[in-house]
N, C-alpha and C. Protein backbone atom coordinates (compact mmCIF):
# COMPACT_ATOMS: atom_id res chain seq x y z
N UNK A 1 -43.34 -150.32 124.53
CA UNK A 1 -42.26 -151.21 124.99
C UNK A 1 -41.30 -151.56 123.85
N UNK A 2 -42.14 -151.15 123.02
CA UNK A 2 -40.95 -151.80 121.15
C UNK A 2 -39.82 -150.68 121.65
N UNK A 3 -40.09 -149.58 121.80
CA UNK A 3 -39.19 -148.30 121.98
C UNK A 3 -38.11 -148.11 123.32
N UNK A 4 -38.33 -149.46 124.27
CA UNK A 4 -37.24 -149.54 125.16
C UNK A 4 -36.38 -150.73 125.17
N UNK A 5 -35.44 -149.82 125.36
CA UNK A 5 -33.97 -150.75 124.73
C UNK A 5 -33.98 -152.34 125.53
N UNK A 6 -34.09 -151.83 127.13
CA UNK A 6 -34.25 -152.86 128.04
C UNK A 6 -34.84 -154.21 127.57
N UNK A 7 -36.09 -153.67 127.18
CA UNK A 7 -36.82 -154.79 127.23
C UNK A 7 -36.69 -155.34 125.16
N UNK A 8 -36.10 -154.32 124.75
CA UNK A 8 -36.16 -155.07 123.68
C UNK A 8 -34.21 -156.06 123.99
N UNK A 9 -33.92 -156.04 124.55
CA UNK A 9 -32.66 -156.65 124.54
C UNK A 9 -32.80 -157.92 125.10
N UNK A 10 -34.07 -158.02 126.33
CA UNK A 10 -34.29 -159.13 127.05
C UNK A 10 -34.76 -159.87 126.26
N UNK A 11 -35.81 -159.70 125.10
CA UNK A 11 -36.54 -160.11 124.42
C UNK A 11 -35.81 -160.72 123.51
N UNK A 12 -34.78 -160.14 123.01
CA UNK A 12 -33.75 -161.06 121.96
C UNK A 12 -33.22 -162.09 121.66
N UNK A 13 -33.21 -162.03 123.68
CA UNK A 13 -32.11 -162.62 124.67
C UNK A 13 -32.56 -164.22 124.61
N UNK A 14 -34.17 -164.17 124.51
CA UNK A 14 -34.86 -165.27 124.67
C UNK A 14 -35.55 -165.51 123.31
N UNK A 15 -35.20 -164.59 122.73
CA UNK A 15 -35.88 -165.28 120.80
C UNK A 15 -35.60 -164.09 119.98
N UNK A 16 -34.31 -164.74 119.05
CA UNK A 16 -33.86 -163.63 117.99
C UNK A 16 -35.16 -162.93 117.51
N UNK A 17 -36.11 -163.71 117.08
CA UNK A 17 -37.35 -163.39 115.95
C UNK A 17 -37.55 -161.87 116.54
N UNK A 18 -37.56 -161.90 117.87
CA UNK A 18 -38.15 -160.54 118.58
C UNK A 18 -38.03 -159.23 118.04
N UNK A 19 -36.71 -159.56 116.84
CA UNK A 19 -36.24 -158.25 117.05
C UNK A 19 -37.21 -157.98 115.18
N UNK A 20 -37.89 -158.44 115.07
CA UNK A 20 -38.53 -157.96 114.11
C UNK A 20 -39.91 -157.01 114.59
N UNK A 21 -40.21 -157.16 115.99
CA UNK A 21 -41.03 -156.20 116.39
C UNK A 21 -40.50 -155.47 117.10
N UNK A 22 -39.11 -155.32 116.99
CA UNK A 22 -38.58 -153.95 117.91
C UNK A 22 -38.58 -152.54 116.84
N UNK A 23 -38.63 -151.34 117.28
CA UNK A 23 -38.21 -150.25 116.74
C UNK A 23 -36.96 -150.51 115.80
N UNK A 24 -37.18 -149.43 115.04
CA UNK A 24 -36.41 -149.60 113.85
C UNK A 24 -35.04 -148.92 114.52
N UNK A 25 -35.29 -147.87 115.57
CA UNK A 25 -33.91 -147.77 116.03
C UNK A 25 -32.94 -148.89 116.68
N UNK A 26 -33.59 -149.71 116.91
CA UNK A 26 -33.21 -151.12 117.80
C UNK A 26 -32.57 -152.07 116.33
N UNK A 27 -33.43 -151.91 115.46
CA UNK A 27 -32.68 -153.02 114.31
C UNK A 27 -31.80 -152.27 114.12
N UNK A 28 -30.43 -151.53 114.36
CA UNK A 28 -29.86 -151.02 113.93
C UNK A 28 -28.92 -150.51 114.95
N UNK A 29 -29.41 -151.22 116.07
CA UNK A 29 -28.56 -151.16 117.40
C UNK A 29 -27.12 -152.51 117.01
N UNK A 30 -26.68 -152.20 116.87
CA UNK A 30 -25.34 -153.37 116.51
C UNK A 30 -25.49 -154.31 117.65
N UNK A 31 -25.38 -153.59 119.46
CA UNK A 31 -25.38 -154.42 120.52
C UNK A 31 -26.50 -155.47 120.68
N UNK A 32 -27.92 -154.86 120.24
CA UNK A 32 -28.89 -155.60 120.22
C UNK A 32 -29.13 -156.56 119.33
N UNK A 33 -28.83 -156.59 117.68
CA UNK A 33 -28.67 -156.97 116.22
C UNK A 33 -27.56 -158.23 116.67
N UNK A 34 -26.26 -157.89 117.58
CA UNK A 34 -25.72 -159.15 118.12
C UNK A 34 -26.24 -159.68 118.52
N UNK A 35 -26.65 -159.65 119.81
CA UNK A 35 -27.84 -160.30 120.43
C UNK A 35 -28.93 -161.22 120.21
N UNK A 36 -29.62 -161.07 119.30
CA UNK A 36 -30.52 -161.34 118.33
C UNK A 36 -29.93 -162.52 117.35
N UNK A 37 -28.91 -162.11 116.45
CA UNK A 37 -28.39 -163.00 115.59
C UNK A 37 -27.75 -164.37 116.72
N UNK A 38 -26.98 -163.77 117.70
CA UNK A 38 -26.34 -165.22 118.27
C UNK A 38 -27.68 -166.15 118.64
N UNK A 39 -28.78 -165.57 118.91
CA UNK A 39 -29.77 -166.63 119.61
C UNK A 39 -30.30 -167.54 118.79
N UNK A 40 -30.89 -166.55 117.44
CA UNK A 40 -31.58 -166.83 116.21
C UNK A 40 -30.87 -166.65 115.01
N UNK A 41 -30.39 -167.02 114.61
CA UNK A 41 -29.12 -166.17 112.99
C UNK A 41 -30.06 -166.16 112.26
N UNK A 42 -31.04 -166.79 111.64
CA UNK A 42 -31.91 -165.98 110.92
C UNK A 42 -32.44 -164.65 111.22
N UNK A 43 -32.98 -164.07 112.29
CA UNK A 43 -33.16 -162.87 112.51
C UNK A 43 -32.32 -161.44 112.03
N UNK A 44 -31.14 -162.27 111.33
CA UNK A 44 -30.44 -161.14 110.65
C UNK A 44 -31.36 -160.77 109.40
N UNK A 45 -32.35 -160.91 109.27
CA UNK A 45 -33.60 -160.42 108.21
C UNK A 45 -34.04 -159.14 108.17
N UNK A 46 -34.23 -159.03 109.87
CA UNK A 46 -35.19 -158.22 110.44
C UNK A 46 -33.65 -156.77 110.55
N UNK A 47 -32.87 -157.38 110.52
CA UNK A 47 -31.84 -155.85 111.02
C UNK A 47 -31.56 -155.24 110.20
N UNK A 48 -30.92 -153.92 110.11
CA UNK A 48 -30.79 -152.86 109.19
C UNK A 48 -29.84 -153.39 108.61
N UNK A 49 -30.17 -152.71 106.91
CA UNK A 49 -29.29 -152.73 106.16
C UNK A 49 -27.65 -152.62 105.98
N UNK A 50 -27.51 -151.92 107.14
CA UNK A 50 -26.28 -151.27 107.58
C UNK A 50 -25.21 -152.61 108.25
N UNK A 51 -26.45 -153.17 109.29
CA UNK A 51 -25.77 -154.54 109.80
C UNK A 51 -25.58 -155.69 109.15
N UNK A 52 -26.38 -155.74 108.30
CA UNK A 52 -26.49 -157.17 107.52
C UNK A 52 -25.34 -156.78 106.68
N UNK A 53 -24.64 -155.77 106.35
CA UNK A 53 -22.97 -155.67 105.67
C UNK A 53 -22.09 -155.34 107.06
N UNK A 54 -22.35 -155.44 107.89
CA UNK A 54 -21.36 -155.67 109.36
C UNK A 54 -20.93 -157.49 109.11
N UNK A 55 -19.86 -157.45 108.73
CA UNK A 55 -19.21 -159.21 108.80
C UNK A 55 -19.07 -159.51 109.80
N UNK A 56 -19.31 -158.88 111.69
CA UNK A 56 -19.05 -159.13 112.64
C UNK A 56 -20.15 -160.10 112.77
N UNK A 57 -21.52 -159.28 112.75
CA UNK A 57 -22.88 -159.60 112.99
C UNK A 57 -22.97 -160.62 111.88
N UNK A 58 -22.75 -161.03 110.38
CA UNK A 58 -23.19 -161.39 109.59
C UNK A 58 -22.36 -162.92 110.10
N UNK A 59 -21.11 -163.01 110.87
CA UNK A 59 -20.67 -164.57 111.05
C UNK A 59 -21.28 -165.11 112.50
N UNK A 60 -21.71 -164.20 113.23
CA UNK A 60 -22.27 -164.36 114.25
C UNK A 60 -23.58 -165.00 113.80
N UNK A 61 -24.25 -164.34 112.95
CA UNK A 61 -25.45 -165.11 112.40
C UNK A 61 -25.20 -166.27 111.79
N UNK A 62 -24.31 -166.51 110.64
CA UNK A 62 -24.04 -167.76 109.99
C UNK A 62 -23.78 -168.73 110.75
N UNK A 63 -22.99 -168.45 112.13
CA UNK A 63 -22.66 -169.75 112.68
C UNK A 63 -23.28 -170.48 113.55
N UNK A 64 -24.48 -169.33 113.87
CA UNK A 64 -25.92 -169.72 114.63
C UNK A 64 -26.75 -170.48 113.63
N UNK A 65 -26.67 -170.05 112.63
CA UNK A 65 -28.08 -170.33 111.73
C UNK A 65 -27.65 -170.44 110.01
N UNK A 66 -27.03 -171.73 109.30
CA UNK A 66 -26.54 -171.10 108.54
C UNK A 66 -27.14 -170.45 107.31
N UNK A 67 -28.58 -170.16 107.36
CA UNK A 67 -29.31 -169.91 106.31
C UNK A 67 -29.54 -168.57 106.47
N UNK A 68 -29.10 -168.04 107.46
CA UNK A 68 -29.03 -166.60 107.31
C UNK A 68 -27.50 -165.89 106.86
N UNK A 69 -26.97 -166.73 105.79
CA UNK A 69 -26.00 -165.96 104.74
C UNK A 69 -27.29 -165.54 103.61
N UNK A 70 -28.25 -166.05 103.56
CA UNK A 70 -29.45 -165.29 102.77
C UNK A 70 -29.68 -164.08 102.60
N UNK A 71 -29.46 -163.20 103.82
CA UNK A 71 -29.57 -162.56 104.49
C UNK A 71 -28.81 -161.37 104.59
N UNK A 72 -27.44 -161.97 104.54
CA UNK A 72 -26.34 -160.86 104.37
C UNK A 72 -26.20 -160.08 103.37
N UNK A 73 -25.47 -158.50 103.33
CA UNK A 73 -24.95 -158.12 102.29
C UNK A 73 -24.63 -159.26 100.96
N UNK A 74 -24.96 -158.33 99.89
CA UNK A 74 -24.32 -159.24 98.77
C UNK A 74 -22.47 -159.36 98.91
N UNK A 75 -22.29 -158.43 99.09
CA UNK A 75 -20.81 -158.28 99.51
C UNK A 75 -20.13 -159.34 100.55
N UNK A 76 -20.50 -159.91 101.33
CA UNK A 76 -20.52 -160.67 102.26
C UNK A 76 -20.75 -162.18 102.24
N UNK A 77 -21.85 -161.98 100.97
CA UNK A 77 -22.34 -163.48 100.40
C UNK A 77 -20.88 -163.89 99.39
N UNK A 78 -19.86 -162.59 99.07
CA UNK A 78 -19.06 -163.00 98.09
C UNK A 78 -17.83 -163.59 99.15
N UNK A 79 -17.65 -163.40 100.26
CA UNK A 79 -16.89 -163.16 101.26
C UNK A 79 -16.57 -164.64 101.85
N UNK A 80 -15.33 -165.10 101.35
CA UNK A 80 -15.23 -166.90 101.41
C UNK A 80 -15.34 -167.21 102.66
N UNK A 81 -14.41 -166.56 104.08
CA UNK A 81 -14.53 -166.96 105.01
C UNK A 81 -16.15 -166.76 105.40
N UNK A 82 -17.03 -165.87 105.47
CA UNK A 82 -18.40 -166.07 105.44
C UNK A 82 -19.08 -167.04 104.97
N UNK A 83 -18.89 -167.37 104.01
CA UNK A 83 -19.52 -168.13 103.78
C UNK A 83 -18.95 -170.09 103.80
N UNK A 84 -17.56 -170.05 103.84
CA UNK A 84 -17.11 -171.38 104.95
C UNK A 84 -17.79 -171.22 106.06
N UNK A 85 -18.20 -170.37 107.15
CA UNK A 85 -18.55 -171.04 108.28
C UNK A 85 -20.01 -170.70 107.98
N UNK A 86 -21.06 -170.70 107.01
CA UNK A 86 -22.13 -171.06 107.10
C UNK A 86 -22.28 -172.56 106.63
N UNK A 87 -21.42 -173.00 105.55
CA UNK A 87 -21.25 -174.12 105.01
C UNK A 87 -20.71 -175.51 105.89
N UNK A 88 -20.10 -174.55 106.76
CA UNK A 88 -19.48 -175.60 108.10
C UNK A 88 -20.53 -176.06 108.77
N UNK A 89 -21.78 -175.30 108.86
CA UNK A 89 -22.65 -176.05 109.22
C UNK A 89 -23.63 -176.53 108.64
N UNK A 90 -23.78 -176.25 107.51
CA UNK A 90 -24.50 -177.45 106.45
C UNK A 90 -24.23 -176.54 105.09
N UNK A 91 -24.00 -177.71 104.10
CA UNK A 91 -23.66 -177.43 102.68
C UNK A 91 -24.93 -176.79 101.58
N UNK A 92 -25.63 -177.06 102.35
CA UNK A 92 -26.64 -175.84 101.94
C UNK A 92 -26.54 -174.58 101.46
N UNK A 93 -26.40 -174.34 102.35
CA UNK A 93 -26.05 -172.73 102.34
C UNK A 93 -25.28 -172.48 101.58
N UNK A 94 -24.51 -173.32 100.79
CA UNK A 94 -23.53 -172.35 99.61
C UNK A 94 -24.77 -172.34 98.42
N UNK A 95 -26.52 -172.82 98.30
CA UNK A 95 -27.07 -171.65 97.47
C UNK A 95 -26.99 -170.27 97.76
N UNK A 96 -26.84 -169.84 98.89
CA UNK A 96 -27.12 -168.49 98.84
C UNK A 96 -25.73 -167.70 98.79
N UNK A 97 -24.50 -168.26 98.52
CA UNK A 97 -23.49 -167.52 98.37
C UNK A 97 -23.58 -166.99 97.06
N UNK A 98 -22.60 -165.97 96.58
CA UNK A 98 -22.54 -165.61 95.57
C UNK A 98 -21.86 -166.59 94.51
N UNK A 99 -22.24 -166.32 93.28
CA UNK A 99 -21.77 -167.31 91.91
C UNK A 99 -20.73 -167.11 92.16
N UNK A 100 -19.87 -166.32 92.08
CA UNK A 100 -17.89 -166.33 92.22
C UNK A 100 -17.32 -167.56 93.33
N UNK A 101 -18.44 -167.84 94.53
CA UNK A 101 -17.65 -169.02 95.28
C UNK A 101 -18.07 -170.20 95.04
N UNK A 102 -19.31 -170.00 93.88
CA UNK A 102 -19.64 -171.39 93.89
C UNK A 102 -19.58 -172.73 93.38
């Protein structure tokens, strides 16, 4: 069931975390990796490398969760508007930005 899209999308749907037991083709599904991040933004942990430097997915996560700028590309952590709207929701999160914004 890790290996069908269906049910790994439903699963997202109702708890980002899920997608850390989906197939690795699934962490790397952008549609699903959305999915996932809007429910849970930390779950941007569990997604491929590839997504966690997607700034689509990476503000989608921040603005769910803002501790998953942790999470993001380093590139992304340097990335001001990224990291304003993790900070928009708590000032926290500018530890995990990069030293240049901080």
């Amino acid at each position: 069931l890790r290996a069908d899209r269906e049910v790994v999308l439903r699963a997202v749907a109702q708890n980002g975390t899920a997608l850390e037991y989906a197939d690795d083709v699934f962490r790397a599904d952008r549609e699903v990796v959305l999915q996932a991040v809007a429910k849970t933004g930390s779950s941007l942990r569990y997604a491929d490398e590839v997504l966690r430097s997607d700034r689509e997915v990476v503000m989608q996560a921040v603005a769910q969760n803002d501790s998953a700028l942790q999470y993001a590309d380093d590139v992304l952590r340097a990335d001001r508007e990224v990291v304003l709207q993790a900070v928009a929701q708590n000032g926290w999160a500018l530890q995990y930005a990069d030293d240049i914004l901080r």
